[in-house]
N, C-alpha and C. Protein backbone atom coordinates (compact mmCIF):
# COMPACT_ATOMS: atom_id res chain seq x y z
N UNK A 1 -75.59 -131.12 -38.59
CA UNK A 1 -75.09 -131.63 -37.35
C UNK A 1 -73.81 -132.44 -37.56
N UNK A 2 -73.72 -133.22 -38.27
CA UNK A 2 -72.36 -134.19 -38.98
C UNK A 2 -71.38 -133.18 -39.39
N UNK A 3 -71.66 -132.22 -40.26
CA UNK A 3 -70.81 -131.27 -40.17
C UNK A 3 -70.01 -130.51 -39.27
N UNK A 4 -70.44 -130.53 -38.23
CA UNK A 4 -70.14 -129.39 -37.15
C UNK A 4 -69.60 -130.25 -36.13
N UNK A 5 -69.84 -131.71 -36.05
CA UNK A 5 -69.27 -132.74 -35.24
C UNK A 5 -67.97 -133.29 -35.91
N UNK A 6 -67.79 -133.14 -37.01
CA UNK A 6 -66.83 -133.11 -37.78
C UNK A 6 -65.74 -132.24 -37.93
N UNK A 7 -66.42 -130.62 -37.79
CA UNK A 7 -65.20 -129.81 -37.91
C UNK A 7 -64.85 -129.89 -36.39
N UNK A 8 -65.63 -129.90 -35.29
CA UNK A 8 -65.08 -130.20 -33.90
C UNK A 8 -64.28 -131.23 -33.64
N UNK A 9 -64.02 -132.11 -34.28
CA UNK A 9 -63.08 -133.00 -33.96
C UNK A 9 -62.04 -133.11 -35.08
N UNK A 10 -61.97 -132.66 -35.87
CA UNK A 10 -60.60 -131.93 -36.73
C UNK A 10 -60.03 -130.59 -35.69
N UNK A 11 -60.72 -129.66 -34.83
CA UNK A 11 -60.23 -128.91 -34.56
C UNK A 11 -59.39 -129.35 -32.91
N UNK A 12 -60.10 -129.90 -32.58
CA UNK A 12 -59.49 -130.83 -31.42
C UNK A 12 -58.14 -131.50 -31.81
N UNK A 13 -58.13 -132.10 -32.87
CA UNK A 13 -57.09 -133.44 -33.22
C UNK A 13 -55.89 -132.14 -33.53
N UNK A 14 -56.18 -130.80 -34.16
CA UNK A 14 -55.51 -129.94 -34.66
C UNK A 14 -54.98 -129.61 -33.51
N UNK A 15 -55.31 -129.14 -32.39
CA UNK A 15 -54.79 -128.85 -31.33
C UNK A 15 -54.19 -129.64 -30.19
N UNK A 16 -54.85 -131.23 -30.45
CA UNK A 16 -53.49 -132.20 -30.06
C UNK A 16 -52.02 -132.00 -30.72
N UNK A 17 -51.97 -132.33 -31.91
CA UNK A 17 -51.07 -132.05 -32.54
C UNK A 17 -50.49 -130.92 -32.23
N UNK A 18 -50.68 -129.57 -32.08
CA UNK A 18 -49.68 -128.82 -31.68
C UNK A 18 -49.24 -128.87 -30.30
N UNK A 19 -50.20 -129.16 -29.42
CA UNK A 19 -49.65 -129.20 -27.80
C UNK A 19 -48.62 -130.52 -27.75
N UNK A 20 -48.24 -131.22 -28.76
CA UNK A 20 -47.53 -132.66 -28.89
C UNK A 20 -46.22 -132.28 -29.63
N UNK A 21 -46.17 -131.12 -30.41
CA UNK A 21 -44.95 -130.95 -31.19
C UNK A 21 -44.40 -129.67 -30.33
N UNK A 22 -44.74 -128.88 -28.94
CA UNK A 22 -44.13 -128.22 -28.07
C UNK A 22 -42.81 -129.16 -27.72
N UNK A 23 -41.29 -128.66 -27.34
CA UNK A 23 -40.38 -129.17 -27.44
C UNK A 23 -40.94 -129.50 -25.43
N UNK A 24 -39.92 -130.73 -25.01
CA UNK A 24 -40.24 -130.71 -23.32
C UNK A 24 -39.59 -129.47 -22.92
N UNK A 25 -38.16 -129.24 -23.14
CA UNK A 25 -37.32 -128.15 -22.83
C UNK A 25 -37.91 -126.96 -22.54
N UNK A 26 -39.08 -126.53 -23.63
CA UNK A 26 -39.40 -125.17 -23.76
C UNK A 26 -40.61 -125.13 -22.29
N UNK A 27 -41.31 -126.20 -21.57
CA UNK A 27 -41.91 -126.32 -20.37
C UNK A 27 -41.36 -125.49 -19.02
N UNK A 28 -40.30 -125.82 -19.15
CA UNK A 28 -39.67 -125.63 -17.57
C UNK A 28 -38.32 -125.38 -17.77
N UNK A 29 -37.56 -125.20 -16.50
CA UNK A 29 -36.24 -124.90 -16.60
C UNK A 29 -35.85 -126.17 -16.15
N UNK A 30 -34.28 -126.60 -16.61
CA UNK A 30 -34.14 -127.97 -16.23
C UNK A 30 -32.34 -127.58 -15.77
N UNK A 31 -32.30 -127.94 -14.82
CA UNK A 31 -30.96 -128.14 -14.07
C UNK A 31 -29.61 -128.51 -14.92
N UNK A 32 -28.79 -128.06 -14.92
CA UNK A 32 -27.73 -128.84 -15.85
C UNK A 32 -26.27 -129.35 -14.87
N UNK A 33 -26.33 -128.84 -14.17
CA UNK A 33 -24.80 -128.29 -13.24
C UNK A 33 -24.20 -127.27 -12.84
N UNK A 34 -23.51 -127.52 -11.83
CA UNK A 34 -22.41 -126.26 -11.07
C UNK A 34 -21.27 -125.97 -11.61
N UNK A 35 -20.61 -124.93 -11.58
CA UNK A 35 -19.50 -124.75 -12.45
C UNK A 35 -18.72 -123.93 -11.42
N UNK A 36 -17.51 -123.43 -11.40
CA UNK A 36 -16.80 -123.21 -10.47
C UNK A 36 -16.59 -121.51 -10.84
N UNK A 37 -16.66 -121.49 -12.29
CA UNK A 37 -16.26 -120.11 -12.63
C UNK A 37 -17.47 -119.68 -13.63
N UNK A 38 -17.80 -118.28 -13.48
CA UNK A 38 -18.88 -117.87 -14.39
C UNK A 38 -18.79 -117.70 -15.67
N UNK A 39 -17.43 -117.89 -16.20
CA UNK A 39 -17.02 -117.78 -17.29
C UNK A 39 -17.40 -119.00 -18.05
N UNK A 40 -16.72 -120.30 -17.64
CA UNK A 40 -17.14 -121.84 -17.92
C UNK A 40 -18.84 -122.14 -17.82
N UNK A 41 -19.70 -121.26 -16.97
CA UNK A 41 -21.21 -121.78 -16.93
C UNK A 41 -21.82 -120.86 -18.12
N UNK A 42 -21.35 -119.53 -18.09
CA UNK A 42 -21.78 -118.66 -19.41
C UNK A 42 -21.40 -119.73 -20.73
N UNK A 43 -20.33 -120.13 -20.96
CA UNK A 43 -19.98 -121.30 -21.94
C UNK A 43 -20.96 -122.50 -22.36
N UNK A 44 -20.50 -123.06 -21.51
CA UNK A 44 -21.92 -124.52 -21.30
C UNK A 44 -23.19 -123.67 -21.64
N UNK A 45 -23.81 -122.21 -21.41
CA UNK A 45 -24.88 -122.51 -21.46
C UNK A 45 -25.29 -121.77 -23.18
N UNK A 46 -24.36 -121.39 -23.36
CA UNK A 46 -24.03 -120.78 -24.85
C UNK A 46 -24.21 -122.12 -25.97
N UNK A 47 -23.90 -123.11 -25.57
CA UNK A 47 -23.20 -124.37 -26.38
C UNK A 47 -24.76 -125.36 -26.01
N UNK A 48 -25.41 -125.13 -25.03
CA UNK A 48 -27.19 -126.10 -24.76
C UNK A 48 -27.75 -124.72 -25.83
N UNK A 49 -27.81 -123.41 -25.76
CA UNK A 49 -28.85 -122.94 -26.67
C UNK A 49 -28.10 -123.14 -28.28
N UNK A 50 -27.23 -123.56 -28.74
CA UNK A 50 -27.26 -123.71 -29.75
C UNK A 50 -27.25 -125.29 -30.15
N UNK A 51 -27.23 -126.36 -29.21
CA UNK A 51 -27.81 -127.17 -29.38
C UNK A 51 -29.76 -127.13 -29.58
N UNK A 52 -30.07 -126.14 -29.06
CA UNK A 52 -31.88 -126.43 -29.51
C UNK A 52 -32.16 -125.63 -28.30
N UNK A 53 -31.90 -125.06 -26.92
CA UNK A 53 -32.73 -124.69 -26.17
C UNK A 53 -32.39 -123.73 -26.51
N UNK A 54 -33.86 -122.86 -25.23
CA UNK A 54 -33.99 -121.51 -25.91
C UNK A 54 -33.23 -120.48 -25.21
N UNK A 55 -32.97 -120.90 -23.91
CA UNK A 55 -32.40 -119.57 -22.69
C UNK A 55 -31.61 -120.42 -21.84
N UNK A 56 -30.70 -119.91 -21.52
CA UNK A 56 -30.01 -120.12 -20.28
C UNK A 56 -29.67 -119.16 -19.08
N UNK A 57 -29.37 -119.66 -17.45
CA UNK A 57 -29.40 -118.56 -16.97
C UNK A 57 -28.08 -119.37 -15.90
N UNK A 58 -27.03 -118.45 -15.73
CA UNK A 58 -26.24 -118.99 -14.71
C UNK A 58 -25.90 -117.94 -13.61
N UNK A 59 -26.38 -118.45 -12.42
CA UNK A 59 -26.74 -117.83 -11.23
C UNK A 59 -26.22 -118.84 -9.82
N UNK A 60 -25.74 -117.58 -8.69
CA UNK A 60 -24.52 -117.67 -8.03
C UNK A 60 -23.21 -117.34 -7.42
N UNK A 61 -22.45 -117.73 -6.70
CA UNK A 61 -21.57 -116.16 -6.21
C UNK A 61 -20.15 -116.80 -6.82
N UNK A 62 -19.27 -116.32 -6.29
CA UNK A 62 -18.16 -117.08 -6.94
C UNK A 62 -17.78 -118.69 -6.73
N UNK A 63 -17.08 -119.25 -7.27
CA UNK A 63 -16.85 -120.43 -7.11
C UNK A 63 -18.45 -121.48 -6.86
N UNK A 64 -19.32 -121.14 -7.29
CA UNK A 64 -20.38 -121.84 -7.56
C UNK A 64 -21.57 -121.18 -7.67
N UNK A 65 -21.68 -121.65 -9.52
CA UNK A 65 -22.64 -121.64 -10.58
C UNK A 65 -23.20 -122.06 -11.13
N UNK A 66 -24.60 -121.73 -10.83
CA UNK A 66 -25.60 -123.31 -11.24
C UNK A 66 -26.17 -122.97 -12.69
N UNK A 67 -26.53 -123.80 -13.64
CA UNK A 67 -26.57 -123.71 -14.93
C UNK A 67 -27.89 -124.39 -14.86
N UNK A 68 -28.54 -123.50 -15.53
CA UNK A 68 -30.27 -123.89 -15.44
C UNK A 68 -30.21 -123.51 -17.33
N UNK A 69 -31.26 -124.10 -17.80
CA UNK A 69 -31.98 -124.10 -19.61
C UNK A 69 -33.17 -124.46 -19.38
N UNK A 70 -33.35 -123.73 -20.64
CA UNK A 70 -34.97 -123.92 -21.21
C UNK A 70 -35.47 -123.80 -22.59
């Protein structure tokens, strides 16, 4: 019984730990700004995924482009 109450709470603590080292970024999409040209929001969002996020998406008609990451 100590045994098995034991590996249950190593396996718990194991799976805190990973739901704690998920980045916030990788949760949701997070807003960054409007950009005027699609060229400049494709940029910015080139320059957040190689800072650490994973995707960017810039969406919008001309003269305003909203810059979303994740």
């Amino acid at each position: 019984m100590r045994l098995r109450a034991a590996l249950l709470t190593a396996a718990i603590a194991a799976m805190a730990v990973t739901a704690l080292s998920t980045p916030a970024q990788a949760a949701s999409w997070v807003f960054i700004g409007v950009y005027t040209s699609k060229y400049n929001c494709i940029d910015a969002g080139q320059q957040y995924v190689r800072e650490g996020f994973s995707q960017y998406d810039c969406s919008g008609s001309p003269g305003y482009y909203e810059l979303w990451v994740r």
